[in-house]
Protein backbone atom coordinates (compact mmCIF):
# COMPACT_ATOMS: atom_id res chain seq x y z
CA UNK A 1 116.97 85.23 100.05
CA UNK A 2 119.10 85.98 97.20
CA UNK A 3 119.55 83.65 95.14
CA UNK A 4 122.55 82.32 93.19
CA UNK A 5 124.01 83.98 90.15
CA UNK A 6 123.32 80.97 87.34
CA UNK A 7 119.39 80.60 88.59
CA UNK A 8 119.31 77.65 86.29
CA UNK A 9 121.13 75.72 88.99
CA UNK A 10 117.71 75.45 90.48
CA UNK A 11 117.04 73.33 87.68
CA UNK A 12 120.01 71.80 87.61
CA UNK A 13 120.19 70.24 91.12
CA UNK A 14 116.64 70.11 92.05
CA UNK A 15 115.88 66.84 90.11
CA UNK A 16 119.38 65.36 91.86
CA UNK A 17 117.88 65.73 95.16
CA UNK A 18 114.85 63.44 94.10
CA UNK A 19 117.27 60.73 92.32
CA UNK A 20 119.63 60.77 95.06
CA UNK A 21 119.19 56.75 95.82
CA UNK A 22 120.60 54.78 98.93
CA UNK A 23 124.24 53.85 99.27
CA UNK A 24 124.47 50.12 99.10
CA UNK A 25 127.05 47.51 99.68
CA UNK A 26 128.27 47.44 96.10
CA UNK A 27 129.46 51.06 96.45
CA UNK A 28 132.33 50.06 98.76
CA UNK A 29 135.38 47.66 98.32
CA UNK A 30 135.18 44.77 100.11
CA UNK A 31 136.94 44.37 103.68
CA UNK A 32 137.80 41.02 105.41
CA UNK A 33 137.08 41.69 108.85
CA UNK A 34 140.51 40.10 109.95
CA UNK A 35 142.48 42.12 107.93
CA UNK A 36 140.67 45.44 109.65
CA UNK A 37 141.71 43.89 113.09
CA UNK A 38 144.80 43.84 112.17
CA UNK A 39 145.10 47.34 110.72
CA UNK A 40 143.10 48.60 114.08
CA UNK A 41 146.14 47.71 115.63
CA UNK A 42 148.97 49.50 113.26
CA UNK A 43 146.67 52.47 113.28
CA UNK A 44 146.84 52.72 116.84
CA UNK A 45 150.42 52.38 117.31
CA UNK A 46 153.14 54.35 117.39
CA UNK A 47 155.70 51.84 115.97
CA UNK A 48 155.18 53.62 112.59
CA UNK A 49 156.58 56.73 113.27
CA UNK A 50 160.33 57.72 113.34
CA UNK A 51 160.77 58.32 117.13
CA UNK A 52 158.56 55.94 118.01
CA UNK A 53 155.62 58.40 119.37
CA UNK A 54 153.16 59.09 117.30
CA UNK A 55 150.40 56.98 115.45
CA UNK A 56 147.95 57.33 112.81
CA UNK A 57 145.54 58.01 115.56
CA UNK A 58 147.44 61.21 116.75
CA UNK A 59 145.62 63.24 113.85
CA UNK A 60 142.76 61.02 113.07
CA UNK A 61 141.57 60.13 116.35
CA UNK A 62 137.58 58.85 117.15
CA UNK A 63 137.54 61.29 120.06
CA UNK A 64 137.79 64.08 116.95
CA UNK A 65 135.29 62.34 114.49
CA UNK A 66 138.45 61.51 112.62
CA UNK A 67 140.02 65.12 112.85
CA UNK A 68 142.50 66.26 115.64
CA UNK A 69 140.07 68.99 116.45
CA UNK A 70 142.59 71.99 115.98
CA UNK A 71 143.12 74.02 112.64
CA UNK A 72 146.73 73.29 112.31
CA UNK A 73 148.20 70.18 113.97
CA UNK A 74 151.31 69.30 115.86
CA UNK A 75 152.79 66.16 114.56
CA UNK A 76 156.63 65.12 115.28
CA UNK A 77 157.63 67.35 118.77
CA UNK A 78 153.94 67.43 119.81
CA UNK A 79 152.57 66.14 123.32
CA UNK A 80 148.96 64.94 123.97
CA UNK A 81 145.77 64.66 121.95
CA UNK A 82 143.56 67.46 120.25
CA UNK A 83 142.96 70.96 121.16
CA UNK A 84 145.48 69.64 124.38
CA UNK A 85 148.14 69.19 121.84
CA UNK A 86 151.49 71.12 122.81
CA UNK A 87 154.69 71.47 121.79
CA UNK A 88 157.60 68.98 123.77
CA UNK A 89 159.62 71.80 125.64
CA UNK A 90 162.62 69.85 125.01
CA UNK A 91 162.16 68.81 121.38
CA UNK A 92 159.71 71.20 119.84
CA UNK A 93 158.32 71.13 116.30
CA UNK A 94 159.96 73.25 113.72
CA UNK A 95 156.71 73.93 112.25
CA UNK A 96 152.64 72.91 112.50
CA UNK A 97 151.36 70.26 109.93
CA UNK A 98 150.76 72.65 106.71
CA UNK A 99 147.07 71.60 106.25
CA UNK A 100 144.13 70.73 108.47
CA UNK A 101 143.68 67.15 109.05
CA UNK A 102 141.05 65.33 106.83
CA UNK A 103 138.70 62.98 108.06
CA UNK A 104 138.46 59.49 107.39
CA UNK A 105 134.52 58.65 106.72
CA UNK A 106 133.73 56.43 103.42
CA UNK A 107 137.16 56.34 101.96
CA UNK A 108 137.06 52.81 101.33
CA UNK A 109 133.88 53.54 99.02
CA UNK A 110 135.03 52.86 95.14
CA UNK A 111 134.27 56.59 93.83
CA UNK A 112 136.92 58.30 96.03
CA UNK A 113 139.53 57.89 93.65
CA UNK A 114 141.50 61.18 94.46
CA UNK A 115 142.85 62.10 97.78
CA UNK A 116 144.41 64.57 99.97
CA UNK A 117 143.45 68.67 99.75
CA UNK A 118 145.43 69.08 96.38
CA UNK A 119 144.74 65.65 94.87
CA UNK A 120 148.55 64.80 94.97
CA UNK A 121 147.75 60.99 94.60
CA UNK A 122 144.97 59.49 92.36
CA UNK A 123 144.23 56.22 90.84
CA UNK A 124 145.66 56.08 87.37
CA UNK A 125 146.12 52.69 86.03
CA UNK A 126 148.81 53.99 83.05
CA UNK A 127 150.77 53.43 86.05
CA UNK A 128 152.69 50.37 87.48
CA UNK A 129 151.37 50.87 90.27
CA UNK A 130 148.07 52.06 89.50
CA UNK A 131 148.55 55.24 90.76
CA UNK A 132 150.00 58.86 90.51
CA UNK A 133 151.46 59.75 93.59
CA UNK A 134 154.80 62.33 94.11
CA UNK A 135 157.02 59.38 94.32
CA UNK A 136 156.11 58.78 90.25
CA UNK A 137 158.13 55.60 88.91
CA UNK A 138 159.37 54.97 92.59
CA UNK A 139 155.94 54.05 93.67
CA UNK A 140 155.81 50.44 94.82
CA UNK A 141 153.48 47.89 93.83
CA UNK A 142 150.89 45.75 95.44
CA UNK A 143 148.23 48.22 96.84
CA UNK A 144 144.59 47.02 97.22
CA UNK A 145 143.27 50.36 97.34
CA UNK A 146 144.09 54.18 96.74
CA UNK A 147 143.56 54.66 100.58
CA UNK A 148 146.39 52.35 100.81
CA UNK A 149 148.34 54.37 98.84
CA UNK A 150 147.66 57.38 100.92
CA UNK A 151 149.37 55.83 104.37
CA UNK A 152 152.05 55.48 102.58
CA UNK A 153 153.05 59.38 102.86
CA UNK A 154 152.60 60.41 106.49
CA UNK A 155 155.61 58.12 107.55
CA UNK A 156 157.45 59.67 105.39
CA UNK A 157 157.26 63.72 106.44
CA UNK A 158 159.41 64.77 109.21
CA UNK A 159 156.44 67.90 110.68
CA UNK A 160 154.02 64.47 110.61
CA UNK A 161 155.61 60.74 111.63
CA UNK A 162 159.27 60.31 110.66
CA UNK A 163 161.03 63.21 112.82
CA UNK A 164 163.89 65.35 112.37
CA UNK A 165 166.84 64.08 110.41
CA UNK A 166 169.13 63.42 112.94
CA UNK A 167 167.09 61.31 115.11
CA UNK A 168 166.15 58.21 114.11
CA UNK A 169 166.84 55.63 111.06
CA UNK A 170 163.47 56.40 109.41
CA UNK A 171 164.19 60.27 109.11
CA UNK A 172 167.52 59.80 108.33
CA UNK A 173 166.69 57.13 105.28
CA UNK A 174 164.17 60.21 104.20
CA UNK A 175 166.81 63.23 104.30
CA UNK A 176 169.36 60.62 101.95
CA UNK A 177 166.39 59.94 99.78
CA UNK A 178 166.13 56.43 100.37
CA UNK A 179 162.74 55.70 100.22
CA UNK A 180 161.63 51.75 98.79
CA UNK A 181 163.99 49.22 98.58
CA UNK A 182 166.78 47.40 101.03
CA UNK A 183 167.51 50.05 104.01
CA UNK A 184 164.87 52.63 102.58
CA UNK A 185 162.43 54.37 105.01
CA UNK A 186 159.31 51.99 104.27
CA UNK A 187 161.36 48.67 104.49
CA UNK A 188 162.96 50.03 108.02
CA UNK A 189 159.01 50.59 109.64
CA UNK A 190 158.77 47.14 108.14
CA UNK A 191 161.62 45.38 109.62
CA UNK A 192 160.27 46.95 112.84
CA UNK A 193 156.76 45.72 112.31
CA UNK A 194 157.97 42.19 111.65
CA UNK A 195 159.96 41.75 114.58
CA UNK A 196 157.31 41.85 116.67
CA UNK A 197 155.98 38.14 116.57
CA UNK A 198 152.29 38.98 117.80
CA UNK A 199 152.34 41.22 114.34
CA UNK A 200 154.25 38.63 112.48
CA UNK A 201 151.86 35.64 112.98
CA UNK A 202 149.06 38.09 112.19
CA UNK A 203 150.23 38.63 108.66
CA UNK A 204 151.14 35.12 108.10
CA UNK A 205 147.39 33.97 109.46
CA UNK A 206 146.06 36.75 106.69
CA UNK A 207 148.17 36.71 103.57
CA UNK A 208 149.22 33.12 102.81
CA UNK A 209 152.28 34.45 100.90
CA UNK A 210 154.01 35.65 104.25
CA UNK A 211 152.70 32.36 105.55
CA UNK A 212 154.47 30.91 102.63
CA UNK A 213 157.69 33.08 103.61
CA UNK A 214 157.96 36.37 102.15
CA UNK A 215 158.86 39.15 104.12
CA UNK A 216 156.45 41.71 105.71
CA UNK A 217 156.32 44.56 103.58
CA UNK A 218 155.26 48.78 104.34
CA UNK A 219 152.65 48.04 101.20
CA UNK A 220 151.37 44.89 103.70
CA UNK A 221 151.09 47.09 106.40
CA UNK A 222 149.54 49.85 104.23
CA UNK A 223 147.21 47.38 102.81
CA UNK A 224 146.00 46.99 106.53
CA UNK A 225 145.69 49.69 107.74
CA UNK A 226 143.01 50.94 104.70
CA UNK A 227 141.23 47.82 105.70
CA UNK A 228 140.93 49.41 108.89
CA UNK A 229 139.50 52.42 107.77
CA UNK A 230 137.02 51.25 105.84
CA UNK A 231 135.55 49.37 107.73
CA UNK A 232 135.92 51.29 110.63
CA UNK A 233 134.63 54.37 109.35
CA UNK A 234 131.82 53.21 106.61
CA UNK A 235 129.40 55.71 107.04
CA UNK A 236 126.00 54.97 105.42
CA UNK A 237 123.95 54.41 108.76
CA UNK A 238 122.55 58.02 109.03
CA UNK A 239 119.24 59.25 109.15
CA UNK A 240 119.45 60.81 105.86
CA UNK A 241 120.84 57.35 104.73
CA UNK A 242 117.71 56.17 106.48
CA UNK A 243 115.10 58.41 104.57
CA UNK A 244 116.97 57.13 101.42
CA UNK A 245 116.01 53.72 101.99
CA UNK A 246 112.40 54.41 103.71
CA UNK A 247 111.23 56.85 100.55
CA UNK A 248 110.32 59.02 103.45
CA UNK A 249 110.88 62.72 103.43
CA UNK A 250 113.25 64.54 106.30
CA UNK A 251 111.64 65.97 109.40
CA UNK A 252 111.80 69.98 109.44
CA UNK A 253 113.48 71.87 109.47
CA UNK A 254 115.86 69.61 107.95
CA UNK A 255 113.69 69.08 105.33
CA UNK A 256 113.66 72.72 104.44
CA UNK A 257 117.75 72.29 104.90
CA UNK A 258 118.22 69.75 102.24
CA UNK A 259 115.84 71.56 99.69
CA UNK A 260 118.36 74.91 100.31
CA UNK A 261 121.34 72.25 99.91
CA UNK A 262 120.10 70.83 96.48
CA UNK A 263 118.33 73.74 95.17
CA UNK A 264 118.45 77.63 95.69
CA UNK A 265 121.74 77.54 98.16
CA UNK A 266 123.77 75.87 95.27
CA UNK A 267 126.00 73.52 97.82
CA UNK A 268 125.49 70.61 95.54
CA UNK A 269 127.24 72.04 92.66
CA UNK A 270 130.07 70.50 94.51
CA UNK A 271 128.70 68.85 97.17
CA UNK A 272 126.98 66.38 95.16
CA UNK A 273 126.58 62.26 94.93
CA UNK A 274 126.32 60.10 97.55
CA UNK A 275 128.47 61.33 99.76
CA UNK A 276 128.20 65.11 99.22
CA UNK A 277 131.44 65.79 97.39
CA UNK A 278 132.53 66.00 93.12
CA UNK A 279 135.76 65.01 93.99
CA UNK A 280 137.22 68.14 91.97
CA UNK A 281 138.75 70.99 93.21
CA UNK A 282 137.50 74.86 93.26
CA UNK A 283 139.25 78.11 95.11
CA UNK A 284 136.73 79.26 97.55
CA UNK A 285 138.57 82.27 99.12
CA UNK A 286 139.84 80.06 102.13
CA UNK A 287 141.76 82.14 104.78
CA UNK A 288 145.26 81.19 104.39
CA UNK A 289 148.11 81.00 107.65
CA UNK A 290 150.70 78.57 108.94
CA UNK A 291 153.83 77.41 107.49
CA UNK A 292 151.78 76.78 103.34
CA UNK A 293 152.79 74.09 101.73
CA UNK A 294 156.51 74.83 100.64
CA UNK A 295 159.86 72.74 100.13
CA UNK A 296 162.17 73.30 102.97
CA UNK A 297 164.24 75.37 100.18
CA UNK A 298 162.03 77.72 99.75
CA UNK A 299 160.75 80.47 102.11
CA UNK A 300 157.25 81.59 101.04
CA UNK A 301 153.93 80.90 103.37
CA UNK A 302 151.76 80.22 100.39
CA UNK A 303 149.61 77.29 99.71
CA UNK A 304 148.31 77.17 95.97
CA UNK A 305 146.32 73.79 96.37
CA UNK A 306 145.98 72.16 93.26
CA UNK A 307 147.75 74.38 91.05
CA UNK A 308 151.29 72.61 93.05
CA UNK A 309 150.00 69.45 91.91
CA UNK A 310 149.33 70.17 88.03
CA UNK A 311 151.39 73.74 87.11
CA UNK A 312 148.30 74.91 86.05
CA UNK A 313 147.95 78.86 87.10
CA UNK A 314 143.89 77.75 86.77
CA UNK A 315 144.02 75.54 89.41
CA UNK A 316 145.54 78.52 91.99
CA UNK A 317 144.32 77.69 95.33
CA UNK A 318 141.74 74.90 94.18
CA UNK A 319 141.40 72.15 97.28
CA UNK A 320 139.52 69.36 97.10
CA UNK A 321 135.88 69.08 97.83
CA UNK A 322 135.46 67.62 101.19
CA UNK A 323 132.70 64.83 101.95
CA UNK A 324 130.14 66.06 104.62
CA UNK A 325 129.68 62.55 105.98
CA UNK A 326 129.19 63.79 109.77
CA UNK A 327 130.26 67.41 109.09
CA UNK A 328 128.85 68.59 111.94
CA UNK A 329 131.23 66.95 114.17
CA UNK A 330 134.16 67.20 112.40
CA UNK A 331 134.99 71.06 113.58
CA UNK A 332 137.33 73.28 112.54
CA UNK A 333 136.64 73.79 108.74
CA UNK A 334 138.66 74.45 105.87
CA UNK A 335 141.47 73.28 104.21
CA UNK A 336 143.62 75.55 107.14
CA UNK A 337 140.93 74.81 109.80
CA UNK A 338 140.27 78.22 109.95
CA UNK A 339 136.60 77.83 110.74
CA UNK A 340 135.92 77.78 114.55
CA UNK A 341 131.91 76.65 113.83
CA UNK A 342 129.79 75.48 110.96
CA UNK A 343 127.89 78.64 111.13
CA UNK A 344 131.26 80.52 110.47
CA UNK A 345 132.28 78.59 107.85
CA UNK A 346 128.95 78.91 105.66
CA UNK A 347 128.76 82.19 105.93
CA UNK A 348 132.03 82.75 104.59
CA UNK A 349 131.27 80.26 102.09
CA UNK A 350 127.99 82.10 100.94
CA UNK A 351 130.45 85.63 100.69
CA UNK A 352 134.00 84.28 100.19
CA UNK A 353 135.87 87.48 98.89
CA UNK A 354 134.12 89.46 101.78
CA UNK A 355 134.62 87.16 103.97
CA UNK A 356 138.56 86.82 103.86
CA UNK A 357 139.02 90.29 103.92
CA UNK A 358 137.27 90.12 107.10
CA UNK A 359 138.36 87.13 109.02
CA UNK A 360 138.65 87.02 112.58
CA UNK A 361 141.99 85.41 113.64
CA UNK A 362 141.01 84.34 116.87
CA UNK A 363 138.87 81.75 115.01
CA UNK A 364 141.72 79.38 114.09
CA UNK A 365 142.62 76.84 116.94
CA UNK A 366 146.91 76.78 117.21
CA UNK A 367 148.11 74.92 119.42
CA UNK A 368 151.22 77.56 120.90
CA UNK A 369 154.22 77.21 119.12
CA UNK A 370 157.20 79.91 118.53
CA UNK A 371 156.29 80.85 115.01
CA UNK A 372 155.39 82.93 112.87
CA UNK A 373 151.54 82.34 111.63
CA UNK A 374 150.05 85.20 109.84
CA UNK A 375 152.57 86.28 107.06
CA UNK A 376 149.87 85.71 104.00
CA UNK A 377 146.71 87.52 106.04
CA UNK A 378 149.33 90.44 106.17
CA UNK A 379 150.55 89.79 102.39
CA UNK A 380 148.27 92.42 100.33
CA UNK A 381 149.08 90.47 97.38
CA UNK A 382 148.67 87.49 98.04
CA UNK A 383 145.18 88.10 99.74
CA UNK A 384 144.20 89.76 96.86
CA UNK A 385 145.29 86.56 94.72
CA UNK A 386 143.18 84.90 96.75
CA UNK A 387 140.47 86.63 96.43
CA UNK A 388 140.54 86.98 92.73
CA UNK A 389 140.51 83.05 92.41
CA UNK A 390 136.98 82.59 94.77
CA UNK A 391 133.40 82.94 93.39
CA UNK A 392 131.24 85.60 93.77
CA UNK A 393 128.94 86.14 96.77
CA UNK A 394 125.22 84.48 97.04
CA UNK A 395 123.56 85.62 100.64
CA UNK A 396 121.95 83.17 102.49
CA UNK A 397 119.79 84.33 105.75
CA UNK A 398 119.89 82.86 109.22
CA UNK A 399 117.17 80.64 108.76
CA UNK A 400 118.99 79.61 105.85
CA UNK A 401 121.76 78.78 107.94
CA UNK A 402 119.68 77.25 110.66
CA UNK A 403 117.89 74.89 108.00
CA UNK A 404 121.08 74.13 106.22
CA UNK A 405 122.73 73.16 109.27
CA UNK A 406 119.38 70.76 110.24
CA UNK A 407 120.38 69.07 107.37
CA UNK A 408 123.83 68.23 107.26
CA UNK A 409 123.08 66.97 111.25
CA UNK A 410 120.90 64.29 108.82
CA UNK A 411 124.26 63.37 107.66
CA UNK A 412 125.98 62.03 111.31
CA UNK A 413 126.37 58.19 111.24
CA UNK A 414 126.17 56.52 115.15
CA UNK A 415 128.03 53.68 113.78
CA UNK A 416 130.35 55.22 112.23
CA UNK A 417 131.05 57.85 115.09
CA UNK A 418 131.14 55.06 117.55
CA UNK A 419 133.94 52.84 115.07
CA UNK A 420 133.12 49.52 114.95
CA UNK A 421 135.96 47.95 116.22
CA UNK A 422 137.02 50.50 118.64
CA UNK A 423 139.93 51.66 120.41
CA UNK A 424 142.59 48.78 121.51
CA UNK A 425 143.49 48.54 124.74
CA UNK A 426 147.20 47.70 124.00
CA UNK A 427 148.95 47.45 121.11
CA UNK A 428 151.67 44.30 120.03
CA UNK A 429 154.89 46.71 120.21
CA UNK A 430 153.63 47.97 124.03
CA UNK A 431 154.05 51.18 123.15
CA UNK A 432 151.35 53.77 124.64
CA UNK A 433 148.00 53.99 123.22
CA UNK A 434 146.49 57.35 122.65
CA UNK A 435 142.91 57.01 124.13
């Protein structure tokens, strides 16, 4: 095998794999349990949305280790669950969800501090708020966590939650602008939320200043939900968490897998720490289609990652380093999804200029939908851009692969998969659960 350009990453990560130590309590943010059931149940229903129809769970559903399972999603307009996802005949999407969805493993854990692909939101206490999110000074206060933070956005896009402008009082709040305050999109969900008295005694048996008479608020509900997550989705129950805490070596070939990961393959240049990620951002010659990320204004495909974040040409399609916290499972891959298989997806990784220029289109799972999907694969230019910005090539070998792959299987969590509180069988607004 070939090995990597800088050698001295050898040296480098080598001596990381043998400090690696075991995740411990103290490297997550503390849950109450009865705050998690509660968010369980806002995650799960579909009183959040616009229209009434979608939940959190649409795209982050257990069935999906998190994911949706396709490369682009179908939020507002969509039907069903998954791959079995399809556009409403009679109110179709305008366009699919601009990124793949992210899963949800760990993010309660202190040192993710930066989420989404580009890194739009962060925790920066020079903030009211303590964070920097798109919203800037109209951020609202009162946010136990960053993951918090990050619900706060999905309600708010009319491809994801909210809907089309015309059809509901949360989308049409949006299109005016009106986002916090009196009448603005979060307060409406609220409103909702609060009349419901199952939901309403909830948050006044949890947070003793509802008790004592303040209104529910989104950043309540927000606060919830994370609760939710984290404690649903902790992930530190592995076997690889397990050899941590035993001092005992992997079984092959895994073992063979993790010294590739950590040494020679160079994956924990940025897959490092405890959870296999830096948290940073690099361009890895991703294959991009779908509608990019774009303001309705404007009429390009492209998706620049990072760089639409910070204006930096340097950070030109940079996206953030995922966590591979039950990779395995957690199919397709990339920031588009346009990875069918793990296997696919580290081989291009290993060769990424190569490997766009040669990308097989019938890899990416799209749900059908009336658009137009390919316009940057057929850009020349902008493939080339592309291209420029990734690394160059290392070659790995099929047993590479194979023991690469043994590894990262180290890396699925039971508990985690399973969710520790589950699915509900009914939610308080009676609205349909998606199972």
């Amino acid at each position: 095998m070939r090995l990597l350009t800088a050698l001295a990453c050898f040296a480098l990560i080598s001596p990381a794999s043998a400090q690696l130590l075991p995740v411990t309590d103290e490297d997550y943010s503390p849950v109450s349990e009865a705050e998690a059931r509660l968010g369980q149940l806002l995650f799960y229903d579909p009183i959040l949305s616009g229209n009434r129809n979608i939940s959190c769970a649409t795209c982050h559903h257990p069935k999906f280790a998190t994911g949706d399972g396709v490369s682009l999603g179908l939020g507002e307009g969509g039907i069903g669950l998954g791959p079995d996802r399809r556009a409403d005949p009679d109110n179709p999407p305008e366009q699919r969800i601009p990124r793949h969805s992210q899963t949800l493993f760990n993010l309660g854990a202190k040192e993710f501090t930066v989420l989404f692909h580009d890194g739009r939101i962060e925790v920066d206490q020079t903030r009211a708020s303590g964070f920097r999110t798109p919203l800037e000074d109209e951020m609202t206060e009162g946010f136990t966590l960053l993951l918090s933070a990050q619900t706060m956005f999905p309600v708010l896009s009319q491809d994801e939650m909210a809907g089309h402008y015309s059809e509901n009082d949360v989308a049409q709040a949006v299109r005016l602008g009106r986002i916090t305050g009196d009448g603005g999109a979060w307060d409406i969900i609220a409103k909702r939320v609060e009349e419901i008295p199952e939901y309403a005694n909830q948050f006044k048996a949890i947070y003793p200043e509802i008790e004592a008479g303040r209104a529910i608020t989104f950043t309540d509900i927000s606060n919830a939900i994370a609760g939710f997550i984290a404690y649903e989705w902790r992930s530190d129950s592995s076997p690889f968490d397990q050899a941590l805490r035993e001092g005992m070596p992997l079984p092959e070939p895994a073992k063979t897998g993790q010294a590739l990961f950590y040494g020679a393959a160079g994956c924990a240049v940025c897959h490092s720490g405890p959870f296999q990620t830096d948290h940073s951002f690099h361009a890895m010659g991703m294959p991009q289609f779908g509608p990019g990320k774009a303001a309705r204004f404007e009429t390009h495909a492209r998706d620049t990652g990072r760089m639409r974040v910070t204006g930096n040409d340097t950070d030109a399609y940079r996206f953030r380093t995922p966590s591979l916290r039950n990779v395995t499972l957690t199919a397709p891959y990339g920031h588009t999804g346009a990875y069918a298989t793990l296997e696919a997806f580290l081989k291009a990784h290993a060769e990424p200029q190569t490997a766009l220029a040669r990308y097989d289109r019938g890899q990416a799972i799209l749900p059908p939908l009336e658009v137009e999907d390919w316009r940057i694969l057929d850009d020349t230019a902008e493939m080339q851009a592309i291209q420029t910005a990734a690394p160059k090539s290392t070659t790995l070998q099929e047993d590479d692969i194979t023991a690469i792959i043994a590894f990262l299987k180290t890396l699925e969590d039971p508990v985690a998969l399973k969710g520790r509180l589950g699915i509900p069988d009914t939610v308080p607004s009676g609205l349909p659960v998606e199972r």
